[in-house]
Protein backbone atom coordinates (compact mmCIF):
# COMPACT_ATOMS: atom_id res chain seq x y z
CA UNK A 1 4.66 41.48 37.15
CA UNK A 2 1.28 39.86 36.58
CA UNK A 3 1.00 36.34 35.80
CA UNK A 4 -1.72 34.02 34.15
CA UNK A 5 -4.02 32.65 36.48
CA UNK A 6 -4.40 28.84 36.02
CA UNK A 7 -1.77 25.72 35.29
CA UNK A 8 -0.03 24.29 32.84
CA UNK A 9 -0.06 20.71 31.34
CA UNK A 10 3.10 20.01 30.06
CA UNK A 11 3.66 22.86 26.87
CA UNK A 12 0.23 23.27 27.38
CA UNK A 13 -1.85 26.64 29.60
CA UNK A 14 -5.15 26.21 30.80
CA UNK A 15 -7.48 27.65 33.13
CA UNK A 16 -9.21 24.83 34.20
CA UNK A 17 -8.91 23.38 37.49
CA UNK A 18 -7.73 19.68 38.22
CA UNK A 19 -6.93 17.61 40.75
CA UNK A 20 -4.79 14.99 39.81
CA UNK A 21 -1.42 15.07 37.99
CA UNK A 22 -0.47 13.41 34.08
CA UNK A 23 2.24 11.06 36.17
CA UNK A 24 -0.69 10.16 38.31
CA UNK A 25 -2.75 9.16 35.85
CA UNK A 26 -0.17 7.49 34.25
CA UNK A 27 0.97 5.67 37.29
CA UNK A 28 -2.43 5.12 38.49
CA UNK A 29 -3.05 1.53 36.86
CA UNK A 30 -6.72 0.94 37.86
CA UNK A 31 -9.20 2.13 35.18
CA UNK A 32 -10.14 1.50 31.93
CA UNK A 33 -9.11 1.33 28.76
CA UNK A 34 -10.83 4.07 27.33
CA UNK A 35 -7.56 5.83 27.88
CA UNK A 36 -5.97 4.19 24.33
CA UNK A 37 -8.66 5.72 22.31
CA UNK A 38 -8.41 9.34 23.47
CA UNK A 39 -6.69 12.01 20.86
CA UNK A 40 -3.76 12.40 22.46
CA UNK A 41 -2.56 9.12 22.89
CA UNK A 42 -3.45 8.55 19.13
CA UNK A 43 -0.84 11.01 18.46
CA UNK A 44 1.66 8.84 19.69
CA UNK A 45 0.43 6.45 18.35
CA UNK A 46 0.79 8.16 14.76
CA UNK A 47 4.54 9.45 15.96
CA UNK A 48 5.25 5.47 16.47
CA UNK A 49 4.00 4.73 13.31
CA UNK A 50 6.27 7.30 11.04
CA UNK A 51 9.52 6.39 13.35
CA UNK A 52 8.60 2.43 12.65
CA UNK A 53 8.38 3.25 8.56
CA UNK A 54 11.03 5.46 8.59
CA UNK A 55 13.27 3.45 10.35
CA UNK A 56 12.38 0.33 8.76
CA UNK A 57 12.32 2.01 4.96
CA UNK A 58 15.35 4.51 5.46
CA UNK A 59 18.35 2.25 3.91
CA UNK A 60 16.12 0.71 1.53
CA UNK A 61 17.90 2.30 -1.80
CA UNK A 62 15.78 3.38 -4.79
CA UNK A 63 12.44 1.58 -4.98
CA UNK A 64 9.47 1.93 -7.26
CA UNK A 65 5.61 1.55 -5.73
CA UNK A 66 3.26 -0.65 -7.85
CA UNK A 67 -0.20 -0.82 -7.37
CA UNK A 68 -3.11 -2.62 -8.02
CA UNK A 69 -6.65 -4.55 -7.01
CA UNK A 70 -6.64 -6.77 -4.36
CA UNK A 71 -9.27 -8.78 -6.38
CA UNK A 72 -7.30 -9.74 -9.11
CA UNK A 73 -7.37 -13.24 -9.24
CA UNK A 74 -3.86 -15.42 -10.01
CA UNK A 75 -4.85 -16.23 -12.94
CA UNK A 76 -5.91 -13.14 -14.82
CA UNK A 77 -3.65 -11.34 -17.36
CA UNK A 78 -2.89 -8.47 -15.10
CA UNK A 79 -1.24 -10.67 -12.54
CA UNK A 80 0.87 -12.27 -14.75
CA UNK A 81 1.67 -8.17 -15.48
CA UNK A 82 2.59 -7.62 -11.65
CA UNK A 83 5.13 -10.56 -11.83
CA UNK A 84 6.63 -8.98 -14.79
CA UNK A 85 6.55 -5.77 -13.02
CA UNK A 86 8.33 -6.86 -10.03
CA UNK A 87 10.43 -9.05 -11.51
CA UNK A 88 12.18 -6.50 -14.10
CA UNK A 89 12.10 -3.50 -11.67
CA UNK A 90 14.39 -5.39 -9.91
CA UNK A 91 16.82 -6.27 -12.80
CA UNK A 92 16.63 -2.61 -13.46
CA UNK A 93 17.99 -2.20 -9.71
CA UNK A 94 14.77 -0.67 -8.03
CA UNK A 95 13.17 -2.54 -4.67
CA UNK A 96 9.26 -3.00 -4.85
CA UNK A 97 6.99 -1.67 -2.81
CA UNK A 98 3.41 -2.62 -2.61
CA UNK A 99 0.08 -2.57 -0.45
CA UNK A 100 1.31 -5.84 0.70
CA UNK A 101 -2.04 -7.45 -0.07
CA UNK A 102 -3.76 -9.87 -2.36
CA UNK A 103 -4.20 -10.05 -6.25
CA UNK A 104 -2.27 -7.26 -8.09
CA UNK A 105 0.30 -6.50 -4.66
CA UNK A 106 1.09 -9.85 -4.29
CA UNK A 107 2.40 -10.69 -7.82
CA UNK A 108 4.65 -7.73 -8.14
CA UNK A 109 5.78 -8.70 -4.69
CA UNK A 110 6.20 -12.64 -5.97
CA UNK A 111 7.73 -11.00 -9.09
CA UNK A 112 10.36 -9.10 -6.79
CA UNK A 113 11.14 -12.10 -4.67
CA UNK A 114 11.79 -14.54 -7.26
CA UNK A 115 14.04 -11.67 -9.29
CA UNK A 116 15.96 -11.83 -5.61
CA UNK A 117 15.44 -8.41 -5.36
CA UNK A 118 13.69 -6.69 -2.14
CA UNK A 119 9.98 -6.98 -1.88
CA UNK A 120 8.20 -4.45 0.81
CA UNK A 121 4.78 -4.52 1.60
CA UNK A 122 3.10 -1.79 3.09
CA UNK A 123 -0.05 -3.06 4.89
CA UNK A 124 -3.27 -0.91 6.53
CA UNK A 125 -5.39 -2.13 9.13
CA UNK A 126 -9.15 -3.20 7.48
CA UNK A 127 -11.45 -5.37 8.45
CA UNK A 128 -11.55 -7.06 4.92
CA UNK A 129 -7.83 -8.09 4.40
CA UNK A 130 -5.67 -10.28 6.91
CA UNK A 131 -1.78 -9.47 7.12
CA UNK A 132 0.58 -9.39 4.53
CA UNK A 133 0.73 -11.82 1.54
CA UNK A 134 3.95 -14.46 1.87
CA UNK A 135 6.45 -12.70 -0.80
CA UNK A 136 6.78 -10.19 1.74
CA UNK A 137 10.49 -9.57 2.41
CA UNK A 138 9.96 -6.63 4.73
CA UNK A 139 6.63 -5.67 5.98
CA UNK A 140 4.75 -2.72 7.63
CA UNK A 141 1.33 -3.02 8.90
CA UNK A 142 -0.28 0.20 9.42
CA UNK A 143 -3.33 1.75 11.24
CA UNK A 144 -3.25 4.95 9.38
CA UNK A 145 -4.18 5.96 6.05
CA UNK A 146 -2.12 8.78 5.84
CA UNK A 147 1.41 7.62 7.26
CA UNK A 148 0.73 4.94 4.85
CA UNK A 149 0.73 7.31 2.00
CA UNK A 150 3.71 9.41 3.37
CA UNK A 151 5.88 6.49 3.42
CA UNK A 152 5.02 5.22 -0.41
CA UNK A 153 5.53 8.83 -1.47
CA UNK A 154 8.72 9.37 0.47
CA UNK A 155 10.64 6.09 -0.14
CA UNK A 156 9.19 5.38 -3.75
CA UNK A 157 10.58 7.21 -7.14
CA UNK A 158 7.86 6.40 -9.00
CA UNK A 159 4.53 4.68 -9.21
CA UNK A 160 3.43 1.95 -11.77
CA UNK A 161 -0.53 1.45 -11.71
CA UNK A 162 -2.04 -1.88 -12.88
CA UNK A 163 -5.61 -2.03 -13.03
CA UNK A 164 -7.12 -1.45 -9.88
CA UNK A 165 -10.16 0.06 -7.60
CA UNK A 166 -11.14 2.72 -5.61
CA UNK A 167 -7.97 2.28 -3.35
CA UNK A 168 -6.14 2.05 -6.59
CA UNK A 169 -7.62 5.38 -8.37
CA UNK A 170 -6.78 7.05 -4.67
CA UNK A 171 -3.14 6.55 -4.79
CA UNK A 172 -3.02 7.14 -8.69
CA UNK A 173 -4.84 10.71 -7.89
CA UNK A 174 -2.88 11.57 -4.70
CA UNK A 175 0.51 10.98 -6.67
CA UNK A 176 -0.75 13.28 -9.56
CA UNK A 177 -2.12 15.78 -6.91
CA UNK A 178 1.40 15.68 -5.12
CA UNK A 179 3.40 16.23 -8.54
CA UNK A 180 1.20 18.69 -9.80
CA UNK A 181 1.65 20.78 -6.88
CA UNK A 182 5.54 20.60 -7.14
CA UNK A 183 5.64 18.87 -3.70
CA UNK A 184 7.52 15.72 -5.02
CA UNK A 185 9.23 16.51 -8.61
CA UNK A 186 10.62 13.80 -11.04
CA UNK A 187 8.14 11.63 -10.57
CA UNK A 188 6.72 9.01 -13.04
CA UNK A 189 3.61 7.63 -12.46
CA UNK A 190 2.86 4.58 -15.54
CA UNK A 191 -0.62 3.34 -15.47
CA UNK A 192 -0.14 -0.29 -17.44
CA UNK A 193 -3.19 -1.17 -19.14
CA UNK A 194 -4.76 1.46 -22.39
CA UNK A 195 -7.89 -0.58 -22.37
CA UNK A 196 -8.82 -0.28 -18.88
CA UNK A 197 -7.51 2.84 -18.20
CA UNK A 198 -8.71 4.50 -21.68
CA UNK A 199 -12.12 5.25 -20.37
CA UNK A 200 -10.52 7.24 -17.06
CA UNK A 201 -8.33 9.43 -19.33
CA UNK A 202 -11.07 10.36 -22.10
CA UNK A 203 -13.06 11.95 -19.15
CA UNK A 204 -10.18 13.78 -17.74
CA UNK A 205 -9.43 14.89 -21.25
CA UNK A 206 -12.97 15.95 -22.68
CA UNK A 207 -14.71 16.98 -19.97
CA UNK A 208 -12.05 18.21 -16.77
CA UNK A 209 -9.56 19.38 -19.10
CA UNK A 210 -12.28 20.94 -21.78
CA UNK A 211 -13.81 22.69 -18.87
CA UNK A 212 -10.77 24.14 -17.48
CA UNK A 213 -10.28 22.32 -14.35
CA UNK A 214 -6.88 21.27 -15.54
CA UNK A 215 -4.37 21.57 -17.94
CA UNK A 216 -2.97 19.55 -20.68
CA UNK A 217 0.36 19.46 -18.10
CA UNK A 218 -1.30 17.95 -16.10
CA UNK A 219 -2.66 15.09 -18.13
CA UNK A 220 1.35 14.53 -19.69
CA UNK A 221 2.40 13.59 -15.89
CA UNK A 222 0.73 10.32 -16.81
CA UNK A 223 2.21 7.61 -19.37
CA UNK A 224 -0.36 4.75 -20.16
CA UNK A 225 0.72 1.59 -22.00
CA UNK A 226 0.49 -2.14 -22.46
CA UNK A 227 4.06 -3.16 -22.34
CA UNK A 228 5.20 -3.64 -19.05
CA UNK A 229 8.67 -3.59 -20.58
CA UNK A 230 8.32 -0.13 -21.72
CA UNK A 231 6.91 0.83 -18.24
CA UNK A 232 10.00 -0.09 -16.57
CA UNK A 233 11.83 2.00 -19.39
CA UNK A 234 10.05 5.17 -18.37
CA UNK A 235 10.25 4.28 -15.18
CA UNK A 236 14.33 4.18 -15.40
CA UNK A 237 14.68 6.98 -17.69
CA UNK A 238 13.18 9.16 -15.07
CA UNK A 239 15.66 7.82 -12.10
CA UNK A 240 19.12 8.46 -14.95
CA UNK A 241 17.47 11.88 -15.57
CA UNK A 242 17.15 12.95 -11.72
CA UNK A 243 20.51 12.00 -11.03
CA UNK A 244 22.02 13.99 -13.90
């Protein structure tokens, strides 16, 4: 019976020739640290980031995500909205979780803390933003993007959108993206705000939608309005009718 010429590294065949061993190079302490940057150790890295969300989010009960700009300052009408947000998404018996940031993250989180409900922030490593704001209850500081996402996505039942930027508009289109595909189902996504967010939905309307690119389904995933009150509404109507 023939067999493949060469070694294998773990799971892994190759022909290549080498001649030291992964537990010597592991053991080996003497080198440099270019080690931590190389692709496969950033897959561990990854893998330790999903088991630290997941076993940090996993008991944390129904929750809705809010987002928002960083730049909104304290005393602009949309934080004031973010406090509101938090604070009755927690009388309606939801947890908040956030970006953990400035501006718009940090008064639904305030909201959420002074409600006495749970208040998560869900942090990313940039070079523009320093930790977690202080009405943190529990806190996740990530280095990736994407495990980010998965963990607002997986432990949230529904996004509410104040006015916000680019990082803002990515979440808001990723959600849509995720519903529309039928990869998460009963999910509400609220923008609050018709003035700001009027412009956005004309173009989707007259121009993406008139040239076919979506479809008018698509557009009714999204409920815009001005009353926070009525945002948390939709938002709980949607929870009562998924667990019907």
């Amino acid at each position: 019976m023939s067999r493949l010429r060469g070694r294998f590294k773990g799971p892994v065949f190759t022909r290549t020739e080498e001649t030291t061993t992964t537990d010597q190079r592991l053991l080996d302490s003497q080198g440099g640290s270019e080690w931590l940057h190389a692709d496969p150790w950033r897959v561990m890295r990854i893998q330790a980031e999903f088991v630290e969300g997941f076993g940090a989010l996993a008991e944390l009960g129904p929750a809705i995500a809010v987002f928002g700009s960083a730049r909104t300052p304290p005393d602009h009408p949309s934080y004031a909205q973010g406090e509101q947000v938090g604070r009755l998404l927690v009388e309606a018996g939801f947890a908040v979780i956030t970006g953990g940031g400035p501006g718009a993250m940090e008064a639904a989180n305030k909201g959420a803390c002074d409600a006495g409900g749970t208040s998560v922030g869900l942090g990313i490593e940039l070079p523009f933003e320093a930790g977690l704001n202080e009405w943190v209850d529990v806190g996740i500081n990530f280095r990736y993007f994407f495990v980010r996402k998965t963990m607002f996505v997986k432990y949230s039942q529904g996004f509410v959108v104040l006015p916000g930027g680019v990082g803002t508009l990515d979440e808001l289109f990723e959600a849509i993206t995720l519903v529309q595909t039928r990869k998460v189902t009963r999910f509400p996504i609220v923008l609050v705000g018709v003035d700001y967010w009027s412009g956005l939905l004309d173009w989707m309307r007259d121009t993406v939608l008139a040239d076919g690119k979506i479809s008018q389904g698509d557009l009714d995933l999204i409920h815009v309005t001005d009353d926070v009150e009525e945002a948390v509404r939709h938002v709980v109507a949607a929870q009562e009718g998924a667990e019907r």
